[in-house]
PDB file of N, CA and C in Angstrom:
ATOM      1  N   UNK A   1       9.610 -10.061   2.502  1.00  0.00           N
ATOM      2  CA  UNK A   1       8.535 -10.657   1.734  1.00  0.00           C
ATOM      3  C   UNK A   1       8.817 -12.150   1.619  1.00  0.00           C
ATOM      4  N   UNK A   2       7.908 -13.106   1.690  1.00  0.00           N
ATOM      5  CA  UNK A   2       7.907 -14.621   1.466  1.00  0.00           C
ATOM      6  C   UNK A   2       6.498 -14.806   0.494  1.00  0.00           C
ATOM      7  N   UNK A   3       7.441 -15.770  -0.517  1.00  0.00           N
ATOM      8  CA  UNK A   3       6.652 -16.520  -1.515  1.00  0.00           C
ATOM      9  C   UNK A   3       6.630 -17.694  -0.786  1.00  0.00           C
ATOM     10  N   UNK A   4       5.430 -17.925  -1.028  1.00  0.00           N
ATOM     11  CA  UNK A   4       5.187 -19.398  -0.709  1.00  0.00           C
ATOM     12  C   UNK A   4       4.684 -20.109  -1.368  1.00  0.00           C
ATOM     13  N   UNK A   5       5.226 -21.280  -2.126  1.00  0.00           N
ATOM     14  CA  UNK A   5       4.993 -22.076  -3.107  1.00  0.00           C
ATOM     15  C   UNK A   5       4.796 -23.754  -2.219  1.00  0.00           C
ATOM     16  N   UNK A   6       3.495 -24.134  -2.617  1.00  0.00           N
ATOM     17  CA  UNK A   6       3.225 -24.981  -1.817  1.00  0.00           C
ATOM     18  C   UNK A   6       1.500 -25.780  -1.936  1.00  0.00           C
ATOM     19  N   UNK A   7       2.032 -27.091  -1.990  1.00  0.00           N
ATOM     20  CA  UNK A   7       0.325 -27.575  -1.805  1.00  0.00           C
ATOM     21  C   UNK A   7      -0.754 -27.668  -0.661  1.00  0.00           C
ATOM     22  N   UNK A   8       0.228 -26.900   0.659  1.00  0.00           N
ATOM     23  CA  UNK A   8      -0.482 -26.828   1.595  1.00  0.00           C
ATOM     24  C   UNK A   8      -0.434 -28.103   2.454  1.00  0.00           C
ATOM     25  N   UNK A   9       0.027 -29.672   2.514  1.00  0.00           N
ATOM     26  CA  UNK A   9       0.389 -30.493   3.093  1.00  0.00           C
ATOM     27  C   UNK A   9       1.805 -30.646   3.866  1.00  0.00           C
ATOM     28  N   UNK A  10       1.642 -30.839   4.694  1.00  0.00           N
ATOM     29  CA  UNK A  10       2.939 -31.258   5.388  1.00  0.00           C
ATOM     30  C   UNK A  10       3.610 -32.209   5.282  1.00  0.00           C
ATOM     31  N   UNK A  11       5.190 -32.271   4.981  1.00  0.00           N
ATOM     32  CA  UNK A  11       5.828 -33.563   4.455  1.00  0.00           C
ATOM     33  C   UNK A  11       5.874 -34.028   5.998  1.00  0.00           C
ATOM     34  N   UNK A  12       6.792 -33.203   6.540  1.00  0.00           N
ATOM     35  CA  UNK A  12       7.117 -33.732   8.248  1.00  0.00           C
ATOM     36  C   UNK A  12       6.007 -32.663   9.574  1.00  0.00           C
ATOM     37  N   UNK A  13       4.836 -32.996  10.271  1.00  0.00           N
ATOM     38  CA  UNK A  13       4.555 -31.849  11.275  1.00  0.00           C
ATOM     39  C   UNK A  13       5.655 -31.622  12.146  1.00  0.00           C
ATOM     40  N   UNK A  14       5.578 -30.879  13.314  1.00  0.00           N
ATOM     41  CA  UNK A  14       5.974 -30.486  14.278  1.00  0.00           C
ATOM     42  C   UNK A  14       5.494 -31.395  15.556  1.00  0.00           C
ATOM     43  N   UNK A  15       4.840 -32.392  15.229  1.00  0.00           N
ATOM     44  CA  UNK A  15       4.256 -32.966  16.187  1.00  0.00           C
ATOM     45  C   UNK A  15       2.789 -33.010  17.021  1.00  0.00           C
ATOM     46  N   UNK A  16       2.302 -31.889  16.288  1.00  0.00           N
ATOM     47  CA  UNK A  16       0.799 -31.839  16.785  1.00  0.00           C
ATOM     48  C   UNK A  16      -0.239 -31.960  15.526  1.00  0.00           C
ATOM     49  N   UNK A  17      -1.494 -31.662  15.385  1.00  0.00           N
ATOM     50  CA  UNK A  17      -2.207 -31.705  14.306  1.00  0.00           C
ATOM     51  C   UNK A  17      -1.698 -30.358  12.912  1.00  0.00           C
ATOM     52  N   UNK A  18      -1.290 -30.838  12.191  1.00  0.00           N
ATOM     53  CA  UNK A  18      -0.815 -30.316  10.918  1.00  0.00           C
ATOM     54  C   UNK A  18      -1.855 -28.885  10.596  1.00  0.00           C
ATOM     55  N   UNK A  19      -2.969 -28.779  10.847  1.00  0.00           N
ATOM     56  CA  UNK A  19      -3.685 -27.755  10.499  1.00  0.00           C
ATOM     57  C   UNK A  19      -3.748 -26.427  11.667  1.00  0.00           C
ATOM     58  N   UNK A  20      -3.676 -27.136  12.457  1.00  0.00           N
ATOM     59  CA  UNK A  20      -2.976 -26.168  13.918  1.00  0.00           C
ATOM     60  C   UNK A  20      -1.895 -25.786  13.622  1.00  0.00           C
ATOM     61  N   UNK A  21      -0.845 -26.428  13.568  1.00  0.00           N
ATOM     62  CA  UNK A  21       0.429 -25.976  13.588  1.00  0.00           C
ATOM     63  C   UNK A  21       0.571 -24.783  12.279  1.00  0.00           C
ATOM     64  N   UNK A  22      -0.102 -25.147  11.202  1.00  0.00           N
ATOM     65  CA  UNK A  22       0.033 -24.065  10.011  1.00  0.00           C
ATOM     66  C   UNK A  22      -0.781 -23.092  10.587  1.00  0.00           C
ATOM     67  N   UNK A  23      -1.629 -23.138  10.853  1.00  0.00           N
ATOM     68  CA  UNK A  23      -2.296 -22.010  11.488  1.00  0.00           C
ATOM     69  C   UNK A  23      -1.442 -21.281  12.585  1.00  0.00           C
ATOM     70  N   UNK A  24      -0.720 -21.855  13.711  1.00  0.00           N
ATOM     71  CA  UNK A  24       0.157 -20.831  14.055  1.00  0.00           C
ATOM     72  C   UNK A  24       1.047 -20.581  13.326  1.00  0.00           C
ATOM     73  N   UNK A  25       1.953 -20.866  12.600  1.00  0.00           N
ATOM     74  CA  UNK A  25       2.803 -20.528  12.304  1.00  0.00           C
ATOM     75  C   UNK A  25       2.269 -18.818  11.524  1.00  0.00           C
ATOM     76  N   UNK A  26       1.137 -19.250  10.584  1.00  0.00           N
ATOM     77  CA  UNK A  26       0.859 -18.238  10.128  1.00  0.00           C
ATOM     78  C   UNK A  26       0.560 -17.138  10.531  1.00  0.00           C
ATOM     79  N   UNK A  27      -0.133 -17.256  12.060  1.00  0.00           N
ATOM     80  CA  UNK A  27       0.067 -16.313  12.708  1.00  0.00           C
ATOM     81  C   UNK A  27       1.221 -15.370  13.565  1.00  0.00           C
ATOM     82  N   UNK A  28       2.083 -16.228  13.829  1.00  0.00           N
ATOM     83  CA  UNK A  28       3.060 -15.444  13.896  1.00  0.00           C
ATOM     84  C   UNK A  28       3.737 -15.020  12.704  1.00  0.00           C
ATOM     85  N   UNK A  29       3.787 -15.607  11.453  1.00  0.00           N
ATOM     86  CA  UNK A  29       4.155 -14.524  10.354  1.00  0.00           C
ATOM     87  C   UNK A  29       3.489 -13.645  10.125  1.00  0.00           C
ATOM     88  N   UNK A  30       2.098 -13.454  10.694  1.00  0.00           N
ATOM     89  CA  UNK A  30       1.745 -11.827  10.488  1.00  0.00           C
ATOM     90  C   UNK A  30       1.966 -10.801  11.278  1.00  0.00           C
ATOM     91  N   UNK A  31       2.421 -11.523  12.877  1.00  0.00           N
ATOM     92  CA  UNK A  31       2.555 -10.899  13.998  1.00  0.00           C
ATOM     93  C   UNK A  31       3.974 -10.117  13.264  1.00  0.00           C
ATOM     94  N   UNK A  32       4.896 -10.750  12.879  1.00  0.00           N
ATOM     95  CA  UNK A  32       6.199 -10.293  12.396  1.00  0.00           C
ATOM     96  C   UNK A  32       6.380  -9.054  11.185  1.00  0.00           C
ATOM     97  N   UNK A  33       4.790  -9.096  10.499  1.00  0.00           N
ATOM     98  CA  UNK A  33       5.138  -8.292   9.541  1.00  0.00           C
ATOM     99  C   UNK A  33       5.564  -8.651   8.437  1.00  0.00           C
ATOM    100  N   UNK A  34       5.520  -9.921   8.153  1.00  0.00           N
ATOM    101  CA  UNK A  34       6.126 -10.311   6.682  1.00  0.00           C
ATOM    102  C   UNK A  34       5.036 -10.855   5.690  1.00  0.00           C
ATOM    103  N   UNK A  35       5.385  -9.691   4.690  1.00  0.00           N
ATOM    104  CA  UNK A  35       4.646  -9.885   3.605  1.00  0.00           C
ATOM    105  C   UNK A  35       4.437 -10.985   2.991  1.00  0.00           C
ATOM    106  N   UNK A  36       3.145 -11.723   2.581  1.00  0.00           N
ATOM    107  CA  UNK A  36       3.297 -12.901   2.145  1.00  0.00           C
ATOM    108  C   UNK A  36       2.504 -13.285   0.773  1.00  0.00           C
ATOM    109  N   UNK A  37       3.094 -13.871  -0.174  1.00  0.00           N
ATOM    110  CA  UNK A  37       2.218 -14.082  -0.833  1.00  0.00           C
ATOM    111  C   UNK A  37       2.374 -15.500  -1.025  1.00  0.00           C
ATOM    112  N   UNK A  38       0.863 -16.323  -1.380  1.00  0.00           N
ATOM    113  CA  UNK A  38       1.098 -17.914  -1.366  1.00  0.00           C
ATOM    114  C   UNK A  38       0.287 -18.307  -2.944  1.00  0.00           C
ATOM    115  N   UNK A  39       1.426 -19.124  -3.424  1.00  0.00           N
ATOM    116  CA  UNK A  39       0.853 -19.761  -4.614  1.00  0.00           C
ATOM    117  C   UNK A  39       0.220 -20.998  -4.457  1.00  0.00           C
ATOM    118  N   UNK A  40      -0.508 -21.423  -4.357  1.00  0.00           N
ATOM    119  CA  UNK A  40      -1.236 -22.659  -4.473  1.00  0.00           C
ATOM    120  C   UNK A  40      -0.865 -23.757  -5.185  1.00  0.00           C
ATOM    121  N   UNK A  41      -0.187 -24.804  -5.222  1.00  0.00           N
ATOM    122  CA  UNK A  41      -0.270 -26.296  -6.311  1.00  0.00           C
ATOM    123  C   UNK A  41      -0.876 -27.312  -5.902  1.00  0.00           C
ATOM    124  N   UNK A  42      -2.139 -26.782  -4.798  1.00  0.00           N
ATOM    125  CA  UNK A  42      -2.392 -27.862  -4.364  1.00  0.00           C
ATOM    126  C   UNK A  42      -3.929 -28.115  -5.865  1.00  0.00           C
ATOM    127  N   UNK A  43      -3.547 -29.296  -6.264  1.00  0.00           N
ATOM    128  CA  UNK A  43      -4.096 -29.940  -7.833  1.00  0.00           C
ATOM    129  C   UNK A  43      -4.886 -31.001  -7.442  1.00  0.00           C
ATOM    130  N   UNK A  44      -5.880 -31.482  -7.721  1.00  0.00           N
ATOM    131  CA  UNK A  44      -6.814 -32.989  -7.658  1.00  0.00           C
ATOM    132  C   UNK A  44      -7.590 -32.940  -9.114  1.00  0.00           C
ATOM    133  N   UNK A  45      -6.828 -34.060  -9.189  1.00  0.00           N
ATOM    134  CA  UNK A  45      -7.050 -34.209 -10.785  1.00  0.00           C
ATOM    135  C   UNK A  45      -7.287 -35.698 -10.738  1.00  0.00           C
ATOM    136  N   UNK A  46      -7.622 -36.688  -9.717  1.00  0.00           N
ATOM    137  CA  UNK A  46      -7.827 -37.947  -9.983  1.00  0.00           C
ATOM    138  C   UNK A  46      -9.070 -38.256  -8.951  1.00  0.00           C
ATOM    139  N   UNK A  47      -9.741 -39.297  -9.584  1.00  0.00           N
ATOM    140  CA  UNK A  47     -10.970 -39.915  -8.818  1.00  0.00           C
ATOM    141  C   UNK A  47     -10.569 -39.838  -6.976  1.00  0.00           C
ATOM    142  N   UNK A  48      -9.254 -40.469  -7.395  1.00  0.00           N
ATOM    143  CA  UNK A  48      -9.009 -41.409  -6.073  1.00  0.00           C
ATOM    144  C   UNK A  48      -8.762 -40.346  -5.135  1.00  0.00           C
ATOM    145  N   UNK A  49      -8.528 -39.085  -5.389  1.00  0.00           N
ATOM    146  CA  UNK A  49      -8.640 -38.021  -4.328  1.00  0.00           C
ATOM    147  C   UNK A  49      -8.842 -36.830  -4.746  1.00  0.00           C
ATOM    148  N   UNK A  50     -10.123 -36.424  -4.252  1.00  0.00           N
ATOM    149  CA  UNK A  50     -11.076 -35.449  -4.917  1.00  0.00           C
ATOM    150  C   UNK A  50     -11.311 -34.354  -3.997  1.00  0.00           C
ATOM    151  N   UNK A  51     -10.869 -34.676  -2.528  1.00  0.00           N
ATOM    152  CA  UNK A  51     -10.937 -33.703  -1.651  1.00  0.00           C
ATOM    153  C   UNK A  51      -9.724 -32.542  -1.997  1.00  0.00           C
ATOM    154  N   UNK A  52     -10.126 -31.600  -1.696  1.00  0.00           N
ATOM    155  CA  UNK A  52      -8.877 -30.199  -1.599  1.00  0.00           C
ATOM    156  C   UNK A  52      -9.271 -30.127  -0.163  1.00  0.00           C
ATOM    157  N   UNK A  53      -8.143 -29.604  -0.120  1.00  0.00           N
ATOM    158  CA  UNK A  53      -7.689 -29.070   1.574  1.00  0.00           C
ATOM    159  C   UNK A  53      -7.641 -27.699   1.903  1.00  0.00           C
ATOM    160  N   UNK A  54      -7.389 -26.729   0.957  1.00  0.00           N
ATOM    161  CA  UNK A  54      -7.938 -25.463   1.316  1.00  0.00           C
ATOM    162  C   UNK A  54      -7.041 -24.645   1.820  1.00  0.00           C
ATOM    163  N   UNK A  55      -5.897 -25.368   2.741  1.00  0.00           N
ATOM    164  CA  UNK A  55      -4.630 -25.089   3.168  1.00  0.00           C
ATOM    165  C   UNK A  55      -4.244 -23.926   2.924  1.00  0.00           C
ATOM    166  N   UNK A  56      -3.391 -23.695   1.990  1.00  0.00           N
ATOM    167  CA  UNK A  56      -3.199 -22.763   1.245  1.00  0.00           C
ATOM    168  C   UNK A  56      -3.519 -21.145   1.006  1.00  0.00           C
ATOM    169  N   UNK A  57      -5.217 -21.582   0.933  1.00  0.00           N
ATOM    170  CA  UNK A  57      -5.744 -20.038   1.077  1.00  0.00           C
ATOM    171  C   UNK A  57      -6.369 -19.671   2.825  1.00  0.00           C
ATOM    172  N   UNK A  58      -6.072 -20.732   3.591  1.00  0.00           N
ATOM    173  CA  UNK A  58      -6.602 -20.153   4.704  1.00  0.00           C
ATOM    174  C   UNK A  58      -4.667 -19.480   5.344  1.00  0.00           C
ATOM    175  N   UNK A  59      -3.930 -19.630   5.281  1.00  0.00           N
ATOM    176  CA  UNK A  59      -2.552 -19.341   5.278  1.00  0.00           C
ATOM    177  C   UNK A  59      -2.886 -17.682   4.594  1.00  0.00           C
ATOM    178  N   UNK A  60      -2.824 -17.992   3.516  1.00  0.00           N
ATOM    179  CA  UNK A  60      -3.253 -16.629   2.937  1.00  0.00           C
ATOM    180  C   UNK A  60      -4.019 -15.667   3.653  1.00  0.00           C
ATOM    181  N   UNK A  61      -5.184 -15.763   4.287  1.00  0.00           N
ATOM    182  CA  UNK A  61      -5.567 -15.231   4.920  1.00  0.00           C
ATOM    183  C   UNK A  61      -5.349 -14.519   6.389  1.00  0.00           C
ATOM    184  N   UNK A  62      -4.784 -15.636   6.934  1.00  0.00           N
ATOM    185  CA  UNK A  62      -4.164 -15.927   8.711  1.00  0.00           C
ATOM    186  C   UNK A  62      -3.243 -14.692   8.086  1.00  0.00           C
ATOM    187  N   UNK A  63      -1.803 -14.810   7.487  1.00  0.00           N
ATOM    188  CA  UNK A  63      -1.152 -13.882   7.033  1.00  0.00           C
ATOM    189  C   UNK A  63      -1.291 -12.281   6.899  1.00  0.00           C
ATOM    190  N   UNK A  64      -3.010 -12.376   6.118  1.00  0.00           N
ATOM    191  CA  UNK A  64      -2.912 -11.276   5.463  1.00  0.00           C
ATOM    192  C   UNK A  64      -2.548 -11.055   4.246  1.00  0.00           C
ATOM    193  N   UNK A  65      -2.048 -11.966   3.659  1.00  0.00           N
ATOM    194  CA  UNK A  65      -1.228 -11.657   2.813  1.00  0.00           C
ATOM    195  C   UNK A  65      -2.412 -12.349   1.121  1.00  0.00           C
ATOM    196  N   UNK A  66      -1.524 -12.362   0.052  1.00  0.00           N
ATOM    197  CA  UNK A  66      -2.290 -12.286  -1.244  1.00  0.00           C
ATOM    198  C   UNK A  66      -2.451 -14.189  -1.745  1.00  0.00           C
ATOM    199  N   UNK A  67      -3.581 -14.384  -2.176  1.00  0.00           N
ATOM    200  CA  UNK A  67      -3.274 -15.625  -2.331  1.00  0.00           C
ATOM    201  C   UNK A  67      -3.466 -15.987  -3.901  1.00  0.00           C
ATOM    202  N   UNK A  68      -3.037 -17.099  -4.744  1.00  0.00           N
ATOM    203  CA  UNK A  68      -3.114 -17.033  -6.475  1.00  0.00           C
ATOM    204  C   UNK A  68      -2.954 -18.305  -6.490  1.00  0.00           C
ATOM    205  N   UNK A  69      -3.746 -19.270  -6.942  1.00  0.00           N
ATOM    206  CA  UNK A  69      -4.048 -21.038  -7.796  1.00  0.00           C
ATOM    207  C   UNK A  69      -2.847 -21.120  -8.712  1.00  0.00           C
ATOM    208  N   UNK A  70      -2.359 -22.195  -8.683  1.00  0.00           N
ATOM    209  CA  UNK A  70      -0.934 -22.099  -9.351  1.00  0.00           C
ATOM    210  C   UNK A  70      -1.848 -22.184 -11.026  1.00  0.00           C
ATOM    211  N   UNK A  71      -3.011 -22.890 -11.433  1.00  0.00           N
ATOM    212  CA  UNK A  71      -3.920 -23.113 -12.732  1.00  0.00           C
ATOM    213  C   UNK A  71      -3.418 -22.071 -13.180  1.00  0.00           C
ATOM    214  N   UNK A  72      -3.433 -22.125 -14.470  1.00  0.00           N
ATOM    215  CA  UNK A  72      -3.555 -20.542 -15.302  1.00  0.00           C
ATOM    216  C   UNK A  72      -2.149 -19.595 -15.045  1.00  0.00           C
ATOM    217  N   UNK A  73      -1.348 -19.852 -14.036  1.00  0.00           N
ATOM    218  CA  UNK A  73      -0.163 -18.776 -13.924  1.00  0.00           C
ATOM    219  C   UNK A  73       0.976 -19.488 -14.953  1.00  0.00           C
ATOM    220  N   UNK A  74       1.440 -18.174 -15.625  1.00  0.00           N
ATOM    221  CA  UNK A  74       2.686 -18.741 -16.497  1.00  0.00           C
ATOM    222  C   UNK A  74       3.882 -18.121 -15.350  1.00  0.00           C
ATOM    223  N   UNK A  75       4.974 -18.474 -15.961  1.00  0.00           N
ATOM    224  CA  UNK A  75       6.458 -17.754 -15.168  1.00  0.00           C
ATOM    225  C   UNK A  75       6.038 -16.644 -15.075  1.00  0.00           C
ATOM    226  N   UNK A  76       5.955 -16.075 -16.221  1.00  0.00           N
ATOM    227  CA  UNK A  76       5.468 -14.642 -16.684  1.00  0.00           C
ATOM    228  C   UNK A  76       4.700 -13.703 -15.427  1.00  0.00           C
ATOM    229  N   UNK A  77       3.716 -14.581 -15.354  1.00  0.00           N
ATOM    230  CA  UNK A  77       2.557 -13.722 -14.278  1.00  0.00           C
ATOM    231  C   UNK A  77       3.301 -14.168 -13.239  1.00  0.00           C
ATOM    232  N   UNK A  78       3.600 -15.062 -12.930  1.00  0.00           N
ATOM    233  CA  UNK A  78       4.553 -15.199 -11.106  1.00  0.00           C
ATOM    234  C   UNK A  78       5.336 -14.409 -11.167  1.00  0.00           C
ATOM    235  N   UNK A  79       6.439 -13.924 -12.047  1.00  0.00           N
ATOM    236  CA  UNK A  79       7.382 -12.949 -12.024  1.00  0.00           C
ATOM    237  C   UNK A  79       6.565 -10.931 -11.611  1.00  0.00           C
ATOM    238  N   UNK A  80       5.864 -11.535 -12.322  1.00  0.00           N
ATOM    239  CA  UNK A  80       4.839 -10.086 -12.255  1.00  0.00           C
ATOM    240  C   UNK A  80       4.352  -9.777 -10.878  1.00  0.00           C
ATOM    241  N   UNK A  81       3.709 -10.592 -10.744  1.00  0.00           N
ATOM    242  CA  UNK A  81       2.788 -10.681  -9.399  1.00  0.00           C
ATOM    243  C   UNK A  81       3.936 -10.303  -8.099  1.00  0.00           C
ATOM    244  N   UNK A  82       5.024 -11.238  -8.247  1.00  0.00           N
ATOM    245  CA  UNK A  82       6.223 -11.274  -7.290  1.00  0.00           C
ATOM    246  C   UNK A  82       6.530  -9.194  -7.467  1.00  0.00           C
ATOM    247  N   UNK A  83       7.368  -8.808  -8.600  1.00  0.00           N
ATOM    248  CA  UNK A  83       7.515  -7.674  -8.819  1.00  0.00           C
ATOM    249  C   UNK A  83       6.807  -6.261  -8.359  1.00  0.00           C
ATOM    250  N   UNK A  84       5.252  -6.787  -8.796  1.00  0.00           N
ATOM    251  CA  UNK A  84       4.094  -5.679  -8.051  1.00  0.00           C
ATOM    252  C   UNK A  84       4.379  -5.673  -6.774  1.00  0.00           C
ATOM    253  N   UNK A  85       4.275  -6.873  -5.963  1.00  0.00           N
ATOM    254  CA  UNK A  85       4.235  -6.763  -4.634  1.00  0.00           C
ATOM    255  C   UNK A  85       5.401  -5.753  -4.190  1.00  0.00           C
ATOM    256  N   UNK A  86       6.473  -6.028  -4.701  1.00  0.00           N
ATOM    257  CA  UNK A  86       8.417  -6.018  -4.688  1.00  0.00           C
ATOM    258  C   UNK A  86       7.849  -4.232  -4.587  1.00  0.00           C
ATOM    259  N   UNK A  87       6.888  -3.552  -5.631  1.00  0.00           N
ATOM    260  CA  UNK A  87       6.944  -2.278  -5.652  1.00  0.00           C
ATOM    261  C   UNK A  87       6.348  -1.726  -4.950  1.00  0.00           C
ATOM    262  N   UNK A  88       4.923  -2.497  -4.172  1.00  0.00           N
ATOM    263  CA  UNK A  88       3.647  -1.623  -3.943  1.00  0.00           C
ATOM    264  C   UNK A  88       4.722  -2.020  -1.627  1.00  0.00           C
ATOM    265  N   UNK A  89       5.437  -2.673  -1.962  1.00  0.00           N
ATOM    266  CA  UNK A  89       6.132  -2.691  -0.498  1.00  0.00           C
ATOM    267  C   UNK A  89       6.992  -1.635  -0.249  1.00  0.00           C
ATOM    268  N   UNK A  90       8.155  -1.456  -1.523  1.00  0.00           N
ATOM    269  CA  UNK A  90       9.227  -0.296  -1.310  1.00  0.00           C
ATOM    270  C   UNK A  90       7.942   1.259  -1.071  1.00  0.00           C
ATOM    271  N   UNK A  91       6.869   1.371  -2.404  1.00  0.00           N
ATOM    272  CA  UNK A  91       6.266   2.440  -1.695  1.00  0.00           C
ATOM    273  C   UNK A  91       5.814   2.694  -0.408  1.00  0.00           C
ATOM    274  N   UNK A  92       5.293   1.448   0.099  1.00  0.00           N
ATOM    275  CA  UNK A  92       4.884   1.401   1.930  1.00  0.00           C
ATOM    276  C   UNK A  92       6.219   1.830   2.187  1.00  0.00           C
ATOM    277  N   UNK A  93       7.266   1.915   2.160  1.00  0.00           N
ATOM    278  CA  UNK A  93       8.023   1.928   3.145  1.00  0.00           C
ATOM    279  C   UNK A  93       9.070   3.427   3.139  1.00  0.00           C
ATOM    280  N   UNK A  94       8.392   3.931   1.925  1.00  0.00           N
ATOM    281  CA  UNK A  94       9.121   5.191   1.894  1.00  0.00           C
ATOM    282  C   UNK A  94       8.579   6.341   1.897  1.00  0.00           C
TER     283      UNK A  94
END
């Protein structure tokens, strides 16, 4: 299982267009089978940049996997959310 905590921007690419490259990658993490869930921090809270990028939940998707807005989550519910998954996987697998 992978948490992914993240605003969806790239500090460093790989060298090609940043939205490609997340897009494969994500696809081969589903090719692999790994459970994913992605938290979102991607935040715009100022004039000066109002665009969202979306990043984040299209990953979520490519994956397969569960996606949650970091807004509104306490530790509490990340611990939870993390845990459910932690259980509803051991049942897949037994």
């Amino acid at each position: 299982m992978m948490v992914l905590v993240s605003d969806g921007r790239a500090n460093v690419g790989m060298g090609g267009k940043i939205k490609d490259e997340l897009m494969e990658i994500s696809e081969r993490t589903k090719q692999l089978g790994v459970h994913t869930i992605v938290i979102d921090t991607e935040v715009v809270d100022s004039s000066f940049m109002e665009m969202r990028l979306g990043y984040c939940r299209e990953i979520a998707e490519m994956t397969g996997g569960k996606y949650y807005p970091i807004s509104g989550l306490s530790s509490e519910a990340l611990y939870s959310i993390v845990d459910e998954e932690q259980k509803l996987l051991l049942e897949a697998n037994t």
